[in-house]
PDB file of N, CA and C in Angstrom:
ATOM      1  N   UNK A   1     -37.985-115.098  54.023  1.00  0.00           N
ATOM      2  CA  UNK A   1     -39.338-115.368  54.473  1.00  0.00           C
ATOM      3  C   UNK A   1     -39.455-115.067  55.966  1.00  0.00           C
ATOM      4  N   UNK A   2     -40.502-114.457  56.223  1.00  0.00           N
ATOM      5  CA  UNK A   2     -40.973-114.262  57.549  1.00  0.00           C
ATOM      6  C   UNK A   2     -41.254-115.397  58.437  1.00  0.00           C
ATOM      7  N   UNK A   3     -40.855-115.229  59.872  1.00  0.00           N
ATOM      8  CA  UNK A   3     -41.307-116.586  60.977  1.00  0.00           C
ATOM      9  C   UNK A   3     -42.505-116.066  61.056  1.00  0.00           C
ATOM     10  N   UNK A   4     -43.864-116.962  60.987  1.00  0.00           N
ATOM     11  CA  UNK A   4     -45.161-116.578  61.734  1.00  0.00           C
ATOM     12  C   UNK A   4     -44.557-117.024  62.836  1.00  0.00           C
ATOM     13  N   UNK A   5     -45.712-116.563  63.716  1.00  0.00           N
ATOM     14  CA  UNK A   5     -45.508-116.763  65.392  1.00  0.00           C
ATOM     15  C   UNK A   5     -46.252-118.041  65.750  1.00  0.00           C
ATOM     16  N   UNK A   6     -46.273-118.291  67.057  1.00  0.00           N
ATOM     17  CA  UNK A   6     -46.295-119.997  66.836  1.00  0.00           C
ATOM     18  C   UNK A   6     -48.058-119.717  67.053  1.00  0.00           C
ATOM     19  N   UNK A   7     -48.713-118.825  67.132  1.00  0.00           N
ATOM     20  CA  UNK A   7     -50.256-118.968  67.156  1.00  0.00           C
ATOM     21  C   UNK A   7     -50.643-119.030  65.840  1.00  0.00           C
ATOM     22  N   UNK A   8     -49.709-118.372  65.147  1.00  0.00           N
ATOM     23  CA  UNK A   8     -50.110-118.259  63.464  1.00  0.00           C
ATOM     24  C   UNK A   8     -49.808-119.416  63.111  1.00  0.00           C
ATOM     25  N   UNK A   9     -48.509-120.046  63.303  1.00  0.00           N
ATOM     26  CA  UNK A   9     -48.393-121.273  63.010  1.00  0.00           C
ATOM     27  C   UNK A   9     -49.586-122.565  63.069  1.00  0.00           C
ATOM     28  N   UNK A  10     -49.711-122.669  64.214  1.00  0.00           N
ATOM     29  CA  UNK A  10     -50.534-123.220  64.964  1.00  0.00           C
ATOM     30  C   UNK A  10     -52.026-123.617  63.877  1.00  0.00           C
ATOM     31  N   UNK A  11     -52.754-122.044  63.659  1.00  0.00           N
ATOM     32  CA  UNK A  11     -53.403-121.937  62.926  1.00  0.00           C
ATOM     33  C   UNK A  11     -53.134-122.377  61.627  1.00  0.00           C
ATOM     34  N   UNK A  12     -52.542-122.105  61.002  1.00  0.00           N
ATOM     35  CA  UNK A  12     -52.326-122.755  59.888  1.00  0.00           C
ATOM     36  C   UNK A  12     -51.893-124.324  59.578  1.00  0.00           C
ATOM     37  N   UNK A  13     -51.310-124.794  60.906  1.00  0.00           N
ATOM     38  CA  UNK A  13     -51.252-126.062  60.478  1.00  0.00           C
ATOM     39  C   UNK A  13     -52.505-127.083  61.267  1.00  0.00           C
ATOM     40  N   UNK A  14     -53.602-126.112  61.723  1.00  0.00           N
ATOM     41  CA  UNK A  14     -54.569-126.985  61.672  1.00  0.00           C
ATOM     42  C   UNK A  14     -55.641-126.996  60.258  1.00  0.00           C
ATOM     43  N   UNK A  15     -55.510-125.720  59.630  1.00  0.00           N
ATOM     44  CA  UNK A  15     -56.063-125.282  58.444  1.00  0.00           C
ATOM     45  C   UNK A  15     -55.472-126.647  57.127  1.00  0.00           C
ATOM     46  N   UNK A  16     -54.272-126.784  57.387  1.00  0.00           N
ATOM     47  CA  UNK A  16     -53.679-128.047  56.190  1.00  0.00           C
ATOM     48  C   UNK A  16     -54.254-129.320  56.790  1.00  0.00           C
ATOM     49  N   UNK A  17     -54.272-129.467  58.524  1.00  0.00           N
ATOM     50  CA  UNK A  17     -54.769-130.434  58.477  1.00  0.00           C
ATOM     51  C   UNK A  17     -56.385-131.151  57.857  1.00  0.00           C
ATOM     52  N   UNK A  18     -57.029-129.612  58.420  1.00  0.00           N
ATOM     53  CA  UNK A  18     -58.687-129.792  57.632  1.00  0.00           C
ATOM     54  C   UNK A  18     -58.396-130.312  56.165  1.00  0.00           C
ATOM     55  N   UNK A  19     -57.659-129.622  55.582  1.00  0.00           N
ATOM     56  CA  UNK A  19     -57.579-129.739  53.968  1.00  0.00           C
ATOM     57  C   UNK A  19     -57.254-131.502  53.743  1.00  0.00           C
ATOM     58  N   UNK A  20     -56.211-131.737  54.252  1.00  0.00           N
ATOM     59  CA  UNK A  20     -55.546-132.969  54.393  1.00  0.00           C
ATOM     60  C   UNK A  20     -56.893-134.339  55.090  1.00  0.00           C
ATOM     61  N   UNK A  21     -57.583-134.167  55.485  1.00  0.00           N
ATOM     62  CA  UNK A  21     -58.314-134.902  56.562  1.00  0.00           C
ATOM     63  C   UNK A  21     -59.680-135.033  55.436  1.00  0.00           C
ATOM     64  N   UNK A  22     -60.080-134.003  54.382  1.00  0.00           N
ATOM     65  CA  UNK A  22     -61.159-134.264  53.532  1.00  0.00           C
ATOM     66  C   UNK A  22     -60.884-134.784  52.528  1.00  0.00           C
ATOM     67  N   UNK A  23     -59.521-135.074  52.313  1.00  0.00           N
ATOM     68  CA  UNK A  23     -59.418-135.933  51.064  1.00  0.00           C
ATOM     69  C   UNK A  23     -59.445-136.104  49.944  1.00  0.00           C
ATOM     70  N   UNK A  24     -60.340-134.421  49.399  1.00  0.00           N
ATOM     71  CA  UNK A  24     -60.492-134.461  47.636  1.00  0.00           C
ATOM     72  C   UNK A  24     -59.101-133.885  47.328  1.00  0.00           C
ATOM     73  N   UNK A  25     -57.989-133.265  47.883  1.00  0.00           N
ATOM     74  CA  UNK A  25     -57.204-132.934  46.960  1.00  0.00           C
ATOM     75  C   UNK A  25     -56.451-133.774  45.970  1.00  0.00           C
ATOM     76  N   UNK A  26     -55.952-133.108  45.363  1.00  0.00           N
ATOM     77  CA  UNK A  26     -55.421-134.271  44.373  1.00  0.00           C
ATOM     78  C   UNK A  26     -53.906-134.552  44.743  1.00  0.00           C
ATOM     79  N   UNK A  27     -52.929-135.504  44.721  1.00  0.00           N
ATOM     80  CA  UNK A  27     -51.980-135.793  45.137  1.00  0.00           C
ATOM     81  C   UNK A  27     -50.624-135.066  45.436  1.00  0.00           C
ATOM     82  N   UNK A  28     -50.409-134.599  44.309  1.00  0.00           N
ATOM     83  CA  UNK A  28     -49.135-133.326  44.607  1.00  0.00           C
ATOM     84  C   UNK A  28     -49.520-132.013  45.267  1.00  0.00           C
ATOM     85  N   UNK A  29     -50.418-131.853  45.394  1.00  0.00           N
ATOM     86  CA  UNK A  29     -51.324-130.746  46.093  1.00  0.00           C
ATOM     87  C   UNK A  29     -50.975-131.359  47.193  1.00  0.00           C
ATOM     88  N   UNK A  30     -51.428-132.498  48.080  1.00  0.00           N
ATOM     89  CA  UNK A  30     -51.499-133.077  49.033  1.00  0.00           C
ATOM     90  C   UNK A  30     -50.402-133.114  49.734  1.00  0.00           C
ATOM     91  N   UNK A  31     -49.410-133.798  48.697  1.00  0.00           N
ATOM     92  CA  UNK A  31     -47.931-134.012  49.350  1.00  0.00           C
ATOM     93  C   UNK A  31     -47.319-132.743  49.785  1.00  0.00           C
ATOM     94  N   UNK A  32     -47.647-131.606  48.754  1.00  0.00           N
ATOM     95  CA  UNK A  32     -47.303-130.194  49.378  1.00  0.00           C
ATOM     96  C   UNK A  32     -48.008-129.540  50.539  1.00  0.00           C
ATOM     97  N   UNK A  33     -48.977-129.649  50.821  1.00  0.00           N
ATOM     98  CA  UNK A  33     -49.607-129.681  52.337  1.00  0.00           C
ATOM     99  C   UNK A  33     -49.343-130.401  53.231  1.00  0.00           C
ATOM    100  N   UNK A  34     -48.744-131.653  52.984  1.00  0.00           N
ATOM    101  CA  UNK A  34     -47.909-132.466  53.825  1.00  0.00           C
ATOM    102  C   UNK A  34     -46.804-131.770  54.748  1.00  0.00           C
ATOM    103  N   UNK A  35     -45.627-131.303  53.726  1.00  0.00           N
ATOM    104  CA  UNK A  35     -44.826-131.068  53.305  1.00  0.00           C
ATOM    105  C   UNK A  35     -44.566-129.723  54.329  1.00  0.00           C
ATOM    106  N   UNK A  36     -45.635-129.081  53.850  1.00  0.00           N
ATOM    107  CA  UNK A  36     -45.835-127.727  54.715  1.00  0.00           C
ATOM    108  C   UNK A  36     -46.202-127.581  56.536  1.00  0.00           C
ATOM    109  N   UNK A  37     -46.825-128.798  56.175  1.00  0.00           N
ATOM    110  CA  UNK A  37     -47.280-129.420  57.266  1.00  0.00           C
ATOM    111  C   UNK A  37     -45.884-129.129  58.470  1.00  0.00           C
ATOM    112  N   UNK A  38     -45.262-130.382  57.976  1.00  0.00           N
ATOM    113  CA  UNK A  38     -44.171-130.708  58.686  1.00  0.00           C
ATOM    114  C   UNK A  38     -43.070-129.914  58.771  1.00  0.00           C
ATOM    115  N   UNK A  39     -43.083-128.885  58.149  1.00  0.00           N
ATOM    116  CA  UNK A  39     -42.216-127.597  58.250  1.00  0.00           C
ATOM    117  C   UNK A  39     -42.583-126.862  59.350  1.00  0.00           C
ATOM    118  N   UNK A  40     -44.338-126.691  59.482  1.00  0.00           N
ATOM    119  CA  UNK A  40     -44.950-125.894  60.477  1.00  0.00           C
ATOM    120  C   UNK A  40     -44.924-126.396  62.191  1.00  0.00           C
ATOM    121  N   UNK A  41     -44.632-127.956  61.652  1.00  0.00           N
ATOM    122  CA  UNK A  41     -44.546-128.673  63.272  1.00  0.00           C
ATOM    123  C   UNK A  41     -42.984-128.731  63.497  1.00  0.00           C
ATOM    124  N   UNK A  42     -42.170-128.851  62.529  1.00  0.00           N
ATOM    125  CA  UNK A  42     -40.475-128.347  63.083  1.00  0.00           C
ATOM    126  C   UNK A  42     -40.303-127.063  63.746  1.00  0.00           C
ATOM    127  N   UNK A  43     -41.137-125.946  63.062  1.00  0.00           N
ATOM    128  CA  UNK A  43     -40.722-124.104  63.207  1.00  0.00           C
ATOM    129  C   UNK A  43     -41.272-124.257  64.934  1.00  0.00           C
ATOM    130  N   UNK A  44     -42.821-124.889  64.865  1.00  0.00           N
ATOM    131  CA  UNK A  44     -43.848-124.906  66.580  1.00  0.00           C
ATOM    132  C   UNK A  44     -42.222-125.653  67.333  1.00  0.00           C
ATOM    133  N   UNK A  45     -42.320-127.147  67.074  1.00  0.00           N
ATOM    134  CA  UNK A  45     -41.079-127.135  68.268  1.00  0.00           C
ATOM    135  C   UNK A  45     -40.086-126.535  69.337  1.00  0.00           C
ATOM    136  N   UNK A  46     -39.126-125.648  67.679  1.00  0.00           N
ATOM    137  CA  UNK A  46     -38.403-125.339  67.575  1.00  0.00           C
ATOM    138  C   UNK A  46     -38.519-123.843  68.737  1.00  0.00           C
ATOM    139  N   UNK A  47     -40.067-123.183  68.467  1.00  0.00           N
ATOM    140  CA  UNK A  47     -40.279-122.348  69.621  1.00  0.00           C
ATOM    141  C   UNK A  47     -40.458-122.609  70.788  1.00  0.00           C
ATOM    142  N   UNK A  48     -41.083-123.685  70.852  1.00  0.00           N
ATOM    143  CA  UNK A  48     -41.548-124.574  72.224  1.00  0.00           C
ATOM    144  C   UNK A  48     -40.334-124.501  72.949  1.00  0.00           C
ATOM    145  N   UNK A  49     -39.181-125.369  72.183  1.00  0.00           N
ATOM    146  CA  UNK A  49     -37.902-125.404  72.905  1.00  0.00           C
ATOM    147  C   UNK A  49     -37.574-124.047  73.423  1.00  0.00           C
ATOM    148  N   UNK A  50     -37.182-123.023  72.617  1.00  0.00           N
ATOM    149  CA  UNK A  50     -36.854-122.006  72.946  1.00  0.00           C
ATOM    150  C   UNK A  50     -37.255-121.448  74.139  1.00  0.00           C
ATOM    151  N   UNK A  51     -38.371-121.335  74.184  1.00  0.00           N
ATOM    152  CA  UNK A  51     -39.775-121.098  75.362  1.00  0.00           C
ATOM    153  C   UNK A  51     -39.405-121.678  76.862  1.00  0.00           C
ATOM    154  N   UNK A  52     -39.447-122.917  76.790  1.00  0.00           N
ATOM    155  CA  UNK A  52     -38.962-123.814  77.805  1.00  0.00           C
ATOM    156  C   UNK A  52     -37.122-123.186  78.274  1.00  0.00           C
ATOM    157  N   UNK A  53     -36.257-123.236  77.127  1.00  0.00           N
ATOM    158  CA  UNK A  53     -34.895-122.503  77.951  1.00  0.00           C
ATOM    159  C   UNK A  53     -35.155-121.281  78.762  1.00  0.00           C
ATOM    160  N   UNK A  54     -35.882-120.629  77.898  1.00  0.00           N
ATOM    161  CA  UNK A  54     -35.806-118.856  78.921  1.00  0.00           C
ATOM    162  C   UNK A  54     -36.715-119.036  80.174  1.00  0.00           C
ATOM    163  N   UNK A  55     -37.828-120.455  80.753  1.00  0.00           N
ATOM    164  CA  UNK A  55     -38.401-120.737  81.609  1.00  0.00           C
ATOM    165  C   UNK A  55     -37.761-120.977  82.007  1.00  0.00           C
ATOM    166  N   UNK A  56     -36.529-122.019  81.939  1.00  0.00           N
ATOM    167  CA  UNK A  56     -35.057-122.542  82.712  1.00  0.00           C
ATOM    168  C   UNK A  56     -34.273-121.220  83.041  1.00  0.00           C
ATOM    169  N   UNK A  57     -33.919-120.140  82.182  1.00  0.00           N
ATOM    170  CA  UNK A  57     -33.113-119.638  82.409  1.00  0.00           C
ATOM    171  C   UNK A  57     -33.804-118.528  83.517  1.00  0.00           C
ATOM    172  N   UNK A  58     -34.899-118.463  83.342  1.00  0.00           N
ATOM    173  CA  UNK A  58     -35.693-117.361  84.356  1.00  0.00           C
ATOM    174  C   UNK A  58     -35.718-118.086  86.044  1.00  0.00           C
ATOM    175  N   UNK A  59     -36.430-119.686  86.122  1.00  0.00           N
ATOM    176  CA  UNK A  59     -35.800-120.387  87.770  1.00  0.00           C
ATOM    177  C   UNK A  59     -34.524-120.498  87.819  1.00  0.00           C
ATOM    178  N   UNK A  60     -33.370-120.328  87.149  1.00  0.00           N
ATOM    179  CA  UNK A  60     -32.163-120.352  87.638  1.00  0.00           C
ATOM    180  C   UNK A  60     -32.245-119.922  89.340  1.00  0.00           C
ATOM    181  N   UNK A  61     -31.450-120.627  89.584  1.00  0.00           N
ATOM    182  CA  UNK A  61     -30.813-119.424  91.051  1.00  0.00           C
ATOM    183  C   UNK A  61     -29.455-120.216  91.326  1.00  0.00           C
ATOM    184  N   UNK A  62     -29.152-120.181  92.639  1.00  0.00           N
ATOM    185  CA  UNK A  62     -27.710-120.365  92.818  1.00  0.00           C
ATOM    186  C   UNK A  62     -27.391-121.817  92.677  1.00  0.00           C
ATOM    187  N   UNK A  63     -28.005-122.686  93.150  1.00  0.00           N
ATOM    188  CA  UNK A  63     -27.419-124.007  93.305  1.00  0.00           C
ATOM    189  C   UNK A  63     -28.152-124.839  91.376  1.00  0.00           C
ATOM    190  N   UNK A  64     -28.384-123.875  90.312  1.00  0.00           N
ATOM    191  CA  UNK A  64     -28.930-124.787  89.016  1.00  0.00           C
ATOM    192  C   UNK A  64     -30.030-124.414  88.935  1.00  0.00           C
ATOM    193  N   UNK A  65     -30.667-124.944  87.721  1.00  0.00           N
ATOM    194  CA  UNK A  65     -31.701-125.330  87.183  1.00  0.00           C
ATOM    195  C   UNK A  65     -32.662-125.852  88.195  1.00  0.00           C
ATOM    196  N   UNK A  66     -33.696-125.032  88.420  1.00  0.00           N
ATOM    197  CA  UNK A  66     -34.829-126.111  88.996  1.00  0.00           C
ATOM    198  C   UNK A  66     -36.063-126.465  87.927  1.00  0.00           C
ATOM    199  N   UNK A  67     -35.929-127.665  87.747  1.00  0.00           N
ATOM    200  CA  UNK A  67     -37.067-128.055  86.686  1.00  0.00           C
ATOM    201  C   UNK A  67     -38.115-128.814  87.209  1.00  0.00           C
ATOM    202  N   UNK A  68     -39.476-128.414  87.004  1.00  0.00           N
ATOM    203  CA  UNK A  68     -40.191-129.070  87.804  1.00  0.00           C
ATOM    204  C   UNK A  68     -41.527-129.800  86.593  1.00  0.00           C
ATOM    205  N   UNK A  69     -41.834-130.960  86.992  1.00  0.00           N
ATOM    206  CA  UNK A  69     -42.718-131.056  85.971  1.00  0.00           C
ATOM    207  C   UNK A  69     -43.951-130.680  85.740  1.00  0.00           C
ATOM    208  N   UNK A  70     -44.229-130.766  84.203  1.00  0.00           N
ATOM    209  CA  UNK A  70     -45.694-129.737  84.225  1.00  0.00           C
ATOM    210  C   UNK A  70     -46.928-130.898  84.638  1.00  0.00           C
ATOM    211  N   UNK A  71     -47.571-130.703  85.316  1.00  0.00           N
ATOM    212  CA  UNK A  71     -48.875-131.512  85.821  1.00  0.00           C
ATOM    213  C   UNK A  71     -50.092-131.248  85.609  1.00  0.00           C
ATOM    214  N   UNK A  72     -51.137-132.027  85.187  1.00  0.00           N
ATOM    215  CA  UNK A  72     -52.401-131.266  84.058  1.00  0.00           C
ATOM    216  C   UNK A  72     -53.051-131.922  85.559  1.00  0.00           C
ATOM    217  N   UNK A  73     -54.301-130.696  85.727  1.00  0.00           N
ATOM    218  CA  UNK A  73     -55.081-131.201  86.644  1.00  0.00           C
ATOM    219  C   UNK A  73     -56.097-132.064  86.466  1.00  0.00           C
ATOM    220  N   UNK A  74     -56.396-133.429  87.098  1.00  0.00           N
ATOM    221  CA  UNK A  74     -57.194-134.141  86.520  1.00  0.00           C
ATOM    222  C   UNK A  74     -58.653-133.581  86.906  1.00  0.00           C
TER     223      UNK A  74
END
């Protein structure tokens, strides 16, 4: 099976969430959108992390890691 990319991802696991959030499905349907769900938020992580090392590995310089934190502007 193919990795979607984490925008595809993304997309799609807001698409299960719509499904999931209206409520008519019927139960094993459900649990499998669950299911899928949480596969799609392990794979997103799993890039996130990735993402974040090669940001580490790109500020490298001589004396380490400079990690700085991310700050949302209020």
């Amino acid at each position: 099976m193919k990795m979607k990319s984490f925008e595809d991802s993304i997309k799609a696991l807001e698409k299960i969430i719509e499904e999931l959030e209206q409520g008519d499905l019927p139960l094993d349907v459900a649990l499998k959108k669950f299911e899928e769900g949480v596969k799609l938020i392990k794979a997103c992580n799993q890039k996130l992390d990735e993402a974040e090392q090669k940001i580490e590995l790109i500020l490298k310089d001589e004396e380490g890691v400079k990690t700085v934190p991310f700050e949302e502007k209020e």
